[in-house]
Structure formats: C-alpha cells, structure tokens
Protein backbone atom coordinates (compact mmCIF):
# COMPACT_ATOMS: atom_id res chain seq x y z
CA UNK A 1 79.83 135.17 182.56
CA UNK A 2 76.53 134.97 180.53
CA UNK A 3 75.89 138.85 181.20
CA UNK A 4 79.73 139.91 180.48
CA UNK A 5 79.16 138.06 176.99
CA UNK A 6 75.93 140.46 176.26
CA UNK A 7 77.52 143.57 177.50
CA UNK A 8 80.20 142.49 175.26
CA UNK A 9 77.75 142.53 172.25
CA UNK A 10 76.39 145.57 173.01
CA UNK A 11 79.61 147.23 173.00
CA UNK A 12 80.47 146.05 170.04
CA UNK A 13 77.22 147.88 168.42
CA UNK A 14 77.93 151.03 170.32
CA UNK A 15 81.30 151.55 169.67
CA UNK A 16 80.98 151.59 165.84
CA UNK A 17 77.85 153.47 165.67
CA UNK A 18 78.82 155.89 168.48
CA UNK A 19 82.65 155.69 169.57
CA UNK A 20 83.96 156.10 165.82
CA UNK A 21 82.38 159.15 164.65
CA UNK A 22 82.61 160.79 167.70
CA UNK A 23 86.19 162.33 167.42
CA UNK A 24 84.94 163.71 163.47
CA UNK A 25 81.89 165.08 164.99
CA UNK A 26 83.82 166.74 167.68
CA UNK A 27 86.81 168.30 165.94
CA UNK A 28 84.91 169.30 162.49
CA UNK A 29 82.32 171.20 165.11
CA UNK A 30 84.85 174.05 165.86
CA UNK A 31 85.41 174.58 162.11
CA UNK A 32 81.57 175.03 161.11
CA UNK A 33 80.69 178.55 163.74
CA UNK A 34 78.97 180.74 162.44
CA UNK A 35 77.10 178.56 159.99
CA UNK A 36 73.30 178.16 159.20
CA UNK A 37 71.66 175.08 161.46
CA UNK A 38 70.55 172.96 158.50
CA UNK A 39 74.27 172.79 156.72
CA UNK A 40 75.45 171.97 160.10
CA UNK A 41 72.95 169.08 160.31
CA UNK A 42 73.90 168.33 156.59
CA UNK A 43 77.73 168.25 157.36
CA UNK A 44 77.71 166.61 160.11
CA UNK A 45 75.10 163.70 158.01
CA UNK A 46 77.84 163.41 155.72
CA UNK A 47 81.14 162.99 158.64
CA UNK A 48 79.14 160.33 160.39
CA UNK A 49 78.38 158.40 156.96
CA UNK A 50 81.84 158.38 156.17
CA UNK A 51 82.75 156.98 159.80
CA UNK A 52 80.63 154.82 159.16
CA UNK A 53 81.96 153.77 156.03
CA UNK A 54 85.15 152.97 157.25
CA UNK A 55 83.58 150.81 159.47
CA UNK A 56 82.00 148.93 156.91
CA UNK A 57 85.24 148.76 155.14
CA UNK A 58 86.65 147.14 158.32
CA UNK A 59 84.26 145.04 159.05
CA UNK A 60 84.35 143.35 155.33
CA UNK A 61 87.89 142.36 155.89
CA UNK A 62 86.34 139.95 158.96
CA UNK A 63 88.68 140.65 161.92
CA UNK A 64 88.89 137.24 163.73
CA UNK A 65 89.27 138.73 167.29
CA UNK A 66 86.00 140.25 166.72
CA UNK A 67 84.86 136.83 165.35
CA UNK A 68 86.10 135.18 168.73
CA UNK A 69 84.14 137.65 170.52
CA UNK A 70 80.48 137.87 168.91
CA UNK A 71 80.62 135.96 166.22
CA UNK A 72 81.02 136.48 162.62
CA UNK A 73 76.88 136.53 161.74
CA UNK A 74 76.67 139.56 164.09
CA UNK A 75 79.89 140.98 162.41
CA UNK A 76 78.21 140.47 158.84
CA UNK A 77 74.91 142.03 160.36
CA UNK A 78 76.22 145.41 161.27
CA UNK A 79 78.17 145.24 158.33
CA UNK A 80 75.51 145.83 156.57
CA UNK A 81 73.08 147.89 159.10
CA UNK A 82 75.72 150.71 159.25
CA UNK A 83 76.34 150.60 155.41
CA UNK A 84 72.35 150.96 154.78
CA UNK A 85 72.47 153.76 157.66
CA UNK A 86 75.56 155.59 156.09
CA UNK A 87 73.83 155.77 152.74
CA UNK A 88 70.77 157.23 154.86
CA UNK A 89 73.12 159.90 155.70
CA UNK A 90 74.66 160.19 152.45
CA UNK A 91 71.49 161.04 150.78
CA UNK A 92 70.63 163.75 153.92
CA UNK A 93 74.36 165.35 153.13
CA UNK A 94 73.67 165.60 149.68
CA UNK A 95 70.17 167.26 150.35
CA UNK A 96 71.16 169.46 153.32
CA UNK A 97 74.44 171.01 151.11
CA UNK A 98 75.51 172.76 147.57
CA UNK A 99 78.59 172.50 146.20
CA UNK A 100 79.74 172.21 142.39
CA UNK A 101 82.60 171.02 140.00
CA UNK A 102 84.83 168.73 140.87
CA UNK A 103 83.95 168.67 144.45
CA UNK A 104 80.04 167.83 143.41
CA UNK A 105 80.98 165.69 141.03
CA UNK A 106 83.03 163.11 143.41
CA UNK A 107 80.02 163.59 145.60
CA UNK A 108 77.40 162.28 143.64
CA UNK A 109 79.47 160.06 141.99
CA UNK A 110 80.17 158.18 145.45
CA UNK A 111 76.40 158.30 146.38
CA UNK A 112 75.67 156.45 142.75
CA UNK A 113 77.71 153.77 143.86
CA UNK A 114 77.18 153.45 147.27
CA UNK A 115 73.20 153.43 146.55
CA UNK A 116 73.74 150.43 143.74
CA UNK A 117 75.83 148.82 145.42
CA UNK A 118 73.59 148.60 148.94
CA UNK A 119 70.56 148.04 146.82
CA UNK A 120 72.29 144.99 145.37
CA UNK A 121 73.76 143.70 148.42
CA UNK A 122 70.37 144.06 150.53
CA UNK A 123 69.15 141.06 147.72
CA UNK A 124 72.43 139.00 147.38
CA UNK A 125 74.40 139.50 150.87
CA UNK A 126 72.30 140.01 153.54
CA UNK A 127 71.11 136.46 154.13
CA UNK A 128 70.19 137.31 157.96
CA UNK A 129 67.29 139.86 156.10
CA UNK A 130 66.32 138.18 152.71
CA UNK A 131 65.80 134.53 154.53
CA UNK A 132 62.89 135.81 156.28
CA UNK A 133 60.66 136.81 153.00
CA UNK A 134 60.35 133.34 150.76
CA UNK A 135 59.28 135.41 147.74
CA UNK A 136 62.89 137.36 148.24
CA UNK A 137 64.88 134.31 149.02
CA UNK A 138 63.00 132.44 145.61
CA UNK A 139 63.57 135.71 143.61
CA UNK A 140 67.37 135.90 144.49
CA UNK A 141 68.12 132.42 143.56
CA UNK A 142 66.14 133.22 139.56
CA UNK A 143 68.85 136.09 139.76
CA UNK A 144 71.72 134.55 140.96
CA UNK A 145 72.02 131.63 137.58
CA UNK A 146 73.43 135.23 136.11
CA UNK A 147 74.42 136.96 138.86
CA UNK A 148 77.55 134.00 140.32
CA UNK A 149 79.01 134.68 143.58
CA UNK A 150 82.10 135.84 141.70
CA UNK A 151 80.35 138.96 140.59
CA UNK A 152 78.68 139.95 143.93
CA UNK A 153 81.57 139.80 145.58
CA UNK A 154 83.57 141.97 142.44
CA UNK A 155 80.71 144.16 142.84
CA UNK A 156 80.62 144.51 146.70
CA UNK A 157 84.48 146.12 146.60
CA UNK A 158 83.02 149.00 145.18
CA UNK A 159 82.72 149.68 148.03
CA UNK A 160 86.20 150.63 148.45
CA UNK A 161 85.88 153.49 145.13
CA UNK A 162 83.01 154.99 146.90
CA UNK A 163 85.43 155.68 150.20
CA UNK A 164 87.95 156.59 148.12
CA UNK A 165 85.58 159.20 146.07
CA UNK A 166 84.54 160.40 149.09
CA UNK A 167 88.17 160.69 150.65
CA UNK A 168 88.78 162.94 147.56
CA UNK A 169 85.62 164.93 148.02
CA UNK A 170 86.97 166.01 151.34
CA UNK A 171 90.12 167.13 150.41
CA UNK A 172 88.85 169.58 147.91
CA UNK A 173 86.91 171.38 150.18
CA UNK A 174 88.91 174.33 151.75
CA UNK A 175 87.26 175.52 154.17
CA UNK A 176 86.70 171.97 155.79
CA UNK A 177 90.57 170.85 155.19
CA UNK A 178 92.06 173.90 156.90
CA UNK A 179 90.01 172.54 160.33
CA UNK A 180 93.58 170.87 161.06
CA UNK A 181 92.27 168.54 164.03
CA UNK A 182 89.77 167.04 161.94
CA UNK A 183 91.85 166.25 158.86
CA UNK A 184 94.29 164.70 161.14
CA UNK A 185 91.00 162.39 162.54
CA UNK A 186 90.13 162.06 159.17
CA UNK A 187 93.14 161.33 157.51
CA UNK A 188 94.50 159.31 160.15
CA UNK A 189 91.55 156.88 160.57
CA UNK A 190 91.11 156.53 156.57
CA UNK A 191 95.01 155.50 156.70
CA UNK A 192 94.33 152.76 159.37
CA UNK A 193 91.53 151.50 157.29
CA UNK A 194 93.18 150.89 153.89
CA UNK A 195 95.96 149.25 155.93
CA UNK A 196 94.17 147.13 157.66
CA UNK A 197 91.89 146.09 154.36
CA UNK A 198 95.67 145.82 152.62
CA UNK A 199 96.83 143.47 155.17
CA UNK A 200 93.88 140.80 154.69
CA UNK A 201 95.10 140.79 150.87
CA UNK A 202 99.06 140.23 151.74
CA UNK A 203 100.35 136.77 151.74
CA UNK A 204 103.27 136.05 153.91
CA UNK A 205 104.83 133.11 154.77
CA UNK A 206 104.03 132.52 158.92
CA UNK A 207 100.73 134.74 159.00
CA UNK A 208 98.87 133.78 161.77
CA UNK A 209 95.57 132.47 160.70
CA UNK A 210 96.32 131.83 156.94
CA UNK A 211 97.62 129.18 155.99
CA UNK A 212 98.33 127.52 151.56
CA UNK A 213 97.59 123.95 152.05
CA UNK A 214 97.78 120.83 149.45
CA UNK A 215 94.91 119.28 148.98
CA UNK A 216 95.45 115.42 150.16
CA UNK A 217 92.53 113.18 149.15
CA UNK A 218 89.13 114.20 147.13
CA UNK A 219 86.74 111.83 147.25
CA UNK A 220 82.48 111.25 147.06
CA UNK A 221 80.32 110.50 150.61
CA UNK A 222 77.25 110.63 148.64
CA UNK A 223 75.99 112.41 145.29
CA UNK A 224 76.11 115.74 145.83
CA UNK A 225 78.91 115.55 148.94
CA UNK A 226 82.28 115.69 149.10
CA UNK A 227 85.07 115.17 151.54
CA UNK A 228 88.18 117.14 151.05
CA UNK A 229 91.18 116.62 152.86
CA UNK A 230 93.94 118.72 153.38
CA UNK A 231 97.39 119.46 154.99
CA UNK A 232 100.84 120.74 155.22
CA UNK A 233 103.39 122.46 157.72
CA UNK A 234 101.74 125.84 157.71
CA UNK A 235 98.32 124.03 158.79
CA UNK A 236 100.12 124.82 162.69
CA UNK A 237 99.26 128.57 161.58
CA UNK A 238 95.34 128.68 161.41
CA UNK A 239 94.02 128.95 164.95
CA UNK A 240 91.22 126.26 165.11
CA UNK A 241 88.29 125.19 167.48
CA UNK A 242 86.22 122.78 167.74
CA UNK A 243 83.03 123.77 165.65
CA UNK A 244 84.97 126.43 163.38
CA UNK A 245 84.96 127.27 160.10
CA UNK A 246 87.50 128.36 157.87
CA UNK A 247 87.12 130.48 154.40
CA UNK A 248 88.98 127.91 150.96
CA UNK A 249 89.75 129.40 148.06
CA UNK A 250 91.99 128.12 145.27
CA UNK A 251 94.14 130.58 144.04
CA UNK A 252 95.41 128.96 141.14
CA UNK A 253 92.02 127.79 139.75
CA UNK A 254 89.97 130.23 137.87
CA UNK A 255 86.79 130.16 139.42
CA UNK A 256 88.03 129.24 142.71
CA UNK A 257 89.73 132.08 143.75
CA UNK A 258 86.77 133.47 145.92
CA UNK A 259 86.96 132.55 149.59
CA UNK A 260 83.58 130.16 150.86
CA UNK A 261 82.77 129.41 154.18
CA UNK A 262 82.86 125.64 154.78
CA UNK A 263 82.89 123.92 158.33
CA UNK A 264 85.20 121.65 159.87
CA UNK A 265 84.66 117.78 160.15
CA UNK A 266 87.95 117.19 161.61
CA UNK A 267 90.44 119.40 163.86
CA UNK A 268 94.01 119.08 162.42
CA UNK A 269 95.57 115.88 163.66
CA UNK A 270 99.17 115.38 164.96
CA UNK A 271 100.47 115.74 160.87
CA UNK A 272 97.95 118.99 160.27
CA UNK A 273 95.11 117.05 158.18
CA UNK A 274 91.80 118.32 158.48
CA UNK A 275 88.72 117.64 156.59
CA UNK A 276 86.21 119.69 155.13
CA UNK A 277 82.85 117.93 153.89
CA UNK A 278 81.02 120.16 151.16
CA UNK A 279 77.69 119.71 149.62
CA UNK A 280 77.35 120.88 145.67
CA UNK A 281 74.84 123.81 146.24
CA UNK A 282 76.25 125.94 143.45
CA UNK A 283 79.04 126.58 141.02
CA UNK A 284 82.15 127.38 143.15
CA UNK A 285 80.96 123.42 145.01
CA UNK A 286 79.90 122.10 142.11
CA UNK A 287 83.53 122.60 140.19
CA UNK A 288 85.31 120.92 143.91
CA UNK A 289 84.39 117.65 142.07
CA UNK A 290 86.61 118.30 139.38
CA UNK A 291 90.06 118.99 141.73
CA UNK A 292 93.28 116.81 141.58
CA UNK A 293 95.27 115.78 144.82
CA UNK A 294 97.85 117.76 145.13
CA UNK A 295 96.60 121.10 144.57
CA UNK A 296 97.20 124.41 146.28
CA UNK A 297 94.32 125.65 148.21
CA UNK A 298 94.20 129.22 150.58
CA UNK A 299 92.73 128.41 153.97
CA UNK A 300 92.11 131.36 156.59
CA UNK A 301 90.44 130.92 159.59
CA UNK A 302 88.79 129.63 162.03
CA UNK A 303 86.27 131.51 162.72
CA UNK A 304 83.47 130.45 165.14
CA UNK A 305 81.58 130.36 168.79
CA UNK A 306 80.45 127.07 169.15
CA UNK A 307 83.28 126.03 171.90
CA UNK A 308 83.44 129.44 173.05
CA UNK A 309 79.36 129.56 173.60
CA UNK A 310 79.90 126.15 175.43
CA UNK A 311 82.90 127.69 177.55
CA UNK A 312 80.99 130.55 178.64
CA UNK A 313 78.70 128.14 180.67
CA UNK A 314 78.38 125.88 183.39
CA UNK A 315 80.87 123.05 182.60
CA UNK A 316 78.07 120.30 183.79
CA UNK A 317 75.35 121.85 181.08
CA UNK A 318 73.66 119.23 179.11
CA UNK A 319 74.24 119.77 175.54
CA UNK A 320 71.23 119.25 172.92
CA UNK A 321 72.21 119.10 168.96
CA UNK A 322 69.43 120.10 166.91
CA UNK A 323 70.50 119.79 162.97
CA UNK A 324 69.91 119.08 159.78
CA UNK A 325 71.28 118.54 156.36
CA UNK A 326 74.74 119.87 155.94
CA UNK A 327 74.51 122.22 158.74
CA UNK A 328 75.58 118.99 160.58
CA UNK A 329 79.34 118.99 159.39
CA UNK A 330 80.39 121.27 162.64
CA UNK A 331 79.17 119.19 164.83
CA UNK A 332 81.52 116.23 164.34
CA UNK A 333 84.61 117.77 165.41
CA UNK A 334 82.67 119.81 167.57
CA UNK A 335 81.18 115.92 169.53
CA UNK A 336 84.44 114.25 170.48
CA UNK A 337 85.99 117.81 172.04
CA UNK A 338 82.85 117.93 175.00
CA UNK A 339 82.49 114.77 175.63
CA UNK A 340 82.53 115.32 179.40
CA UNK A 341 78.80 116.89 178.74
CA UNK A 342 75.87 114.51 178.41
CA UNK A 343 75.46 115.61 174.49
CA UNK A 344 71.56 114.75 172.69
CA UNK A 345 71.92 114.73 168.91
CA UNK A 346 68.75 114.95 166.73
CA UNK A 347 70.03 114.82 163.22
CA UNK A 348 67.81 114.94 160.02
CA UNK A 349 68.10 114.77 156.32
CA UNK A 350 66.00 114.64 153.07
CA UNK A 351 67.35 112.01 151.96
CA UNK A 352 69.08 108.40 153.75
CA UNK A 353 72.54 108.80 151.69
CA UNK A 354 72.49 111.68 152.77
CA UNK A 355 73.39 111.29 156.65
CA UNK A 356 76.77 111.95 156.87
CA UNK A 357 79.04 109.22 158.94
CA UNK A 358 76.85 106.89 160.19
CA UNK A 359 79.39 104.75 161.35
CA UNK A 360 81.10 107.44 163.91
CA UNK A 361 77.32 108.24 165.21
CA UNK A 362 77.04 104.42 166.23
CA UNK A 363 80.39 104.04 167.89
CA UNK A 364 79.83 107.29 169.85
CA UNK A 365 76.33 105.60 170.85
CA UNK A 366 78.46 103.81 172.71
CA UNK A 367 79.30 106.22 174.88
CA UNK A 368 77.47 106.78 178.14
CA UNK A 369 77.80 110.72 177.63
CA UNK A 370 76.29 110.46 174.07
CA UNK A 371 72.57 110.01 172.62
CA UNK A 372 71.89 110.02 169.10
CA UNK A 373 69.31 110.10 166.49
CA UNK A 374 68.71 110.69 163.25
CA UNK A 375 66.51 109.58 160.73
CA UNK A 376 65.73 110.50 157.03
CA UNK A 377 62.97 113.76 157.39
CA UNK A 378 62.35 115.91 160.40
CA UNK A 379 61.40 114.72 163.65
CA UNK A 380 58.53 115.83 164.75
CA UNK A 381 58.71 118.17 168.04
CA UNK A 382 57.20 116.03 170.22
CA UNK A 383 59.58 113.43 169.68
CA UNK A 384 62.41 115.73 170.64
CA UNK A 385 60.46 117.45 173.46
CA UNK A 386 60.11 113.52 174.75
CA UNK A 387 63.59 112.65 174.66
CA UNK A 388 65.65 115.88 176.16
CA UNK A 389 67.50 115.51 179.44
CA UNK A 390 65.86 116.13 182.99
CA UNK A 391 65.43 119.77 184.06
CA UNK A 392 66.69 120.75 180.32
CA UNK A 393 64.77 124.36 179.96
CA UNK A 394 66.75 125.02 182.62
CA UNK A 395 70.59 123.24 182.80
CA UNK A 396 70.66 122.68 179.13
CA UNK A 397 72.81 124.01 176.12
CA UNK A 398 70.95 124.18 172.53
CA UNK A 399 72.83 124.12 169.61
CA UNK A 400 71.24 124.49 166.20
CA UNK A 401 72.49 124.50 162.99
CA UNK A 402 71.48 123.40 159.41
CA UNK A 403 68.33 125.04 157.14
CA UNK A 404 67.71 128.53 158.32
CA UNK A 405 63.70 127.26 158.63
CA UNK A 406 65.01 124.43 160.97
CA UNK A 407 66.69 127.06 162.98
CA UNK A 408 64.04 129.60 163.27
CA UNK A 409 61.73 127.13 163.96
CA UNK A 410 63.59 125.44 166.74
CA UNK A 411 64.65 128.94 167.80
CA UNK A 412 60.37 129.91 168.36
CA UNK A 413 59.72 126.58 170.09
CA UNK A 414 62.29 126.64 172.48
CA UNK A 415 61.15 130.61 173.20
CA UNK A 416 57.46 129.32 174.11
CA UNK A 417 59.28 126.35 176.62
CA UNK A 418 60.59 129.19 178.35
CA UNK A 419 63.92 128.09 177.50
CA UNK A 420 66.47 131.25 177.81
CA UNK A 421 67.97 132.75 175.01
CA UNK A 422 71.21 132.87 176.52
CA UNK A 423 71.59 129.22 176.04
CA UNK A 424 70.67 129.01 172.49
CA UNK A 425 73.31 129.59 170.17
CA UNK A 426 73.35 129.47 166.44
CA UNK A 427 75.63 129.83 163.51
CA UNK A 428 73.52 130.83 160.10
CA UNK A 429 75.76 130.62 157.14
CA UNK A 430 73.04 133.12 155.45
CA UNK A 431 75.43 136.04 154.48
C-alpha cells in the first residue's frame, strides 16, 4: 500500500510537468517546419509555460480529490514550483522570439505581471520555502503589518490577467492560430480551466463540499483562543475526516470574506455541530472575537491525510502524537476516531492556559489504548525517546503537527533513529 501511495505522488508531479504540455508540444510541432532551431526552442519555452500556467491556475482553486490523494501542502508546493518554472520559460520565450504591436505588447505585459506577482508570492505564499531562512520568515512578518492577507491573496489572482494576456497573445499570431490541432489543444484546455476556476466561485445550494453555516456559540478557552461553533442542515454536505481541515470565511463581514485554513476539534455530531478552535495570530483571527451568534459563515472542505495516512497502514501500528501549540487542534477529533491503536501523545505549549482541553486529555488517560503528556515548554528528546512503545522505529505511526521548528526538528531526529519516512506524516499550515 505504502509504495502505491508514493507512486501515486510521483504521478501527480509527472503528469503536470510532463502529461499537460505534451499534446501543445506535439501538435504546435507540425506548424513550426521549416523554422530556425533557436525560435523553435523559444516557441516551444513559451507553449510549455503556458501549460504550465493553467496548471497553476488549477491547482489554486485546490481540487479536493487531489487533496484526498497527496495532500494539500504538496498541492500548494507544485503550485508554486511550476509557476516559478513557467516564468523561467516565459523569460526564455521572450528572449528566443521578436514580435511587435499589439502582439508584443500583451507579451510583455503578461511577463510584468507574472514576474511581480511570483516575486511577491515566493516572500508571502510559499511558507514550505520562506520557513527555512529565519531572516526571510522575520522579514515577511515587518512586511506583512502593510501587506494583510487580504491583499496577497487580491494580488495572487493576477494571476488569472496574466493567462488571460497570454490567451490573447496567442490568438493574434497567424501563423500559430492557423495550426488548427493546436488551437483546438489550446483553446480547449484554456476553456476547461476558467470553468473549473468559475466553478470554485459559484454558490449553489447542495454543492458537495461547501456548505453556509450559522455560527452557534463564540466563546474564549484562553486569551488569545477561541472556540467557534457551528451548524446547520447543509453541514451533511462537507465531506469530513477525522484530522481535516476546512477553509471559513464570512461573506457578509468585510474583512472576513477571505477563506483561512482552520482545523477541526470536533467531527459534526448527529445535529451537524462542529467546532473549530482558533488562536488570534493576525487580523482576519483577531476580528473572530468580535462575531455575534447567529452569523453566516462559508465553510468548504475538508481537506486532509491524517486518517487517510493512518488507513494506508497496518491497522495494529502504534500511533505517536508529537505537537505543540495550536497545531494540536487536529488531533482531538482525530484521538477518539483510532482508538483501536495504542495512541502516545506528547503535547507542549508556551504557556499553561494555553493547553487546550485538559479535561478530555485526563478522561482519555483513562483509556488503556491512550498515553498522554503534556506539559508547559518542550520536552526534551530524551524524555520522548524514553517513553515510545516497544519496537516503535519499526511498527510505529508518527504524527507531527504544530510550529514548523517542532516539526522539522522531530522530522531530523526521527531520520537519525532510522525511523522510515513512510511513517511520518505531517500537515504544515505554512502556505
């Protein structure tokens, strides 16, 4: 099962860097005889960064069977690798060819943007890259007090213009739009795109996976953490794991209308409430304070491979919980649903008030399938090293979740026990 799983993530990279701009690279071919080597190189630069493009576009509208199958972190992170190699492209195009008026002028006008707009996103939305540099990570949160969330993600749907400049670029050029099997490729594809992008941004009433939910109770665990709960009828709609979580947005509150990640607490219960708990790290959780019962909220989701990642292995696997912070919030509706494991929580926090539900940690202490810990500040790794199951480098599940330090560090020290990759799974909310 373990080596389907990895196939299955490579196949997922290989098909959007190689699968979809093979048919443009094919049919355009036939068109370009007769021409000098270098244009051809130039031309065919250009039809893969478009592909490649639409991919991106795709991608950004975060298709959950995708999610189901590798996760939305490795979604996010070719997101982003095939934008920054499209633009690579871009810029070879634009060297390799000559063109001028209108047809020039769409060009470079879609290369602008495209450039901008990756150099801004390589600081503000590519969490997976930034998080590893502490000078970056310090530097983008000076710039993000002016630059909100709000206006990355306004900013990151120019995207869309440069597609669309591009689209028109290629349709002014004669000689490539009489190649008739390629425009049909090309035009085809760029329909199914825009659809699908269009679709994520249609309401309906019964859409699978979306769902407008009142928001029930609002209430303080601690000083900077909230528990929201929420339900209604169309709560039956969102398809929800153990360990997922969803994307809120308020659509009626200015300044709430962008969709955040936020994990749940609790699956939906026989009347569809669920709880989110959310810690104030910035201004669209800072304002959640400030919300009334009774108000609309957008949910969509869930996205996640926590229960999935345990699925894919042996049923009697040991499961250790290594987390911290916030990053614990998954993990309590993800405890209750695997049960039937022997489960090994180590659960810090900076501060006391800030352990989260105390009281459901000491009634499943009761249980002979359940060992927990947690403490205010890290444990040190000999303590958890000490306390891990028999035989666990080898018949043992480790789940980690919480500061992206904690993870990586966890991540390394597990490496050097010889513990396999394949049973390591993590869920970085860095994008």
């Amino acid at each position: 099962m373990l080596r389907k799983i990895q196939y299955k993530l490579v196949l997922f990279w290989l098909s959007f860097f190689f699968v979809v701009p093979l048919p443009f690279i094919q049919t355009i071919s036939a068109g370009l005889q007769g021409m000098a080597a270098n244009e051809m190189l130039a031309i065919y630069s250009g039809v893969i960064a478009y592909a490649w493009m639409l991919a991106a576009v795709y991608l950004s509208t975060k298709p959950r069977w995708l999610d189901r199958l590798v996760g939305l972190p490795s979604i996010y992170q070719l997101h982003g690798i095939i934008a920054i190699a499209a633009l690579g492209l871009a810029w070879l195009h634009k060297l390799g060819t000559h063109s001028a008026g209108l047809i020039k002028q769409t060009g470079d006008l879609a290369l602008i943007i495209l450039t901008g707009l990756i150099g801004y996103s390589l600081l503000f939305l590519a969490g997976w890259l930034i998080s590893r540099f502490s000078l970056l990570s310090k530097f983008k949160k000076i710039l993000e007090k002016v630059f909100k969330h709000e206006v990355t993600m306004l900013l990151h749907k120019l995207l869309l213009a440069a597609v669309i400049l591009v689209f028109i670029h290629v349709q002014l050029i004669d000689y490539i739009r009489s190649i008739t099997s390629f425009m049909i490729w090309f035009d085809g594809l760029s329909l199914l795109t825009a659809l699908s992008y269009l679709k994520t941004k249609i309401n309906w009433h019964g859409r699978k996976g979306q769902a407008e939910l009142k928001l029930i109770q609002n209430h303080s665990l601690s000083a900077r953490v909230r528990e929201l709960t929420f339900g209604g009828r169309q709560s039956q709609q969102l398809n929800l794991q153990a360990g997922d979580f969803v994307f809120l947005s308020f659509p009626h509150i200015s300044k709430l209308r962008e969709p955040h990640p936020f994990s749940l607490v609790s699956l939906p219960d026989k009347n569809g409430k669920f709880k989110l708990t959310i810690r104030a790290d910035g201004d669209f959780t800072d304002r959640l304070k400030t919300l009334k019962a009774g108000v609309t909220a957008k949910v969509t989701g869930g996205f996640g491979r926590y229960q999935a990642f345990i699925a894919e292995h042996d049923c009697t696997s040991n499961l250790v919980i290594i987390t911290g912070g916030i990053g614990v919030t998954p993990l309590f509706s993800l405890i209750p649903n695997n049960l039937s494991h022997k489960i090994y929580l180590f659960y810090s926090a900076h501060h006391q008030t800030d352990l989260l539900y105390q009281h459901q940690l000491n009634q499943w202490n009761q249980h002979t399938n359940f060992t927990g810990f947690w403490q205010q500040g890290r444990f040190s790794d000999d303590f958890v090293l000490n306390h891990l199951p028999n035989d666990w480098q080898n018949h043992t599940l480790f789940l980690l979740s919480g500061p992206i330090p904690l993870i990586h560090h966890w991540e390394k020290l597990l490496g050097k026990t010889k513990v396999s990759s394949k049973n390591i799974f993590k869920e970085e909310f860095n994008w």
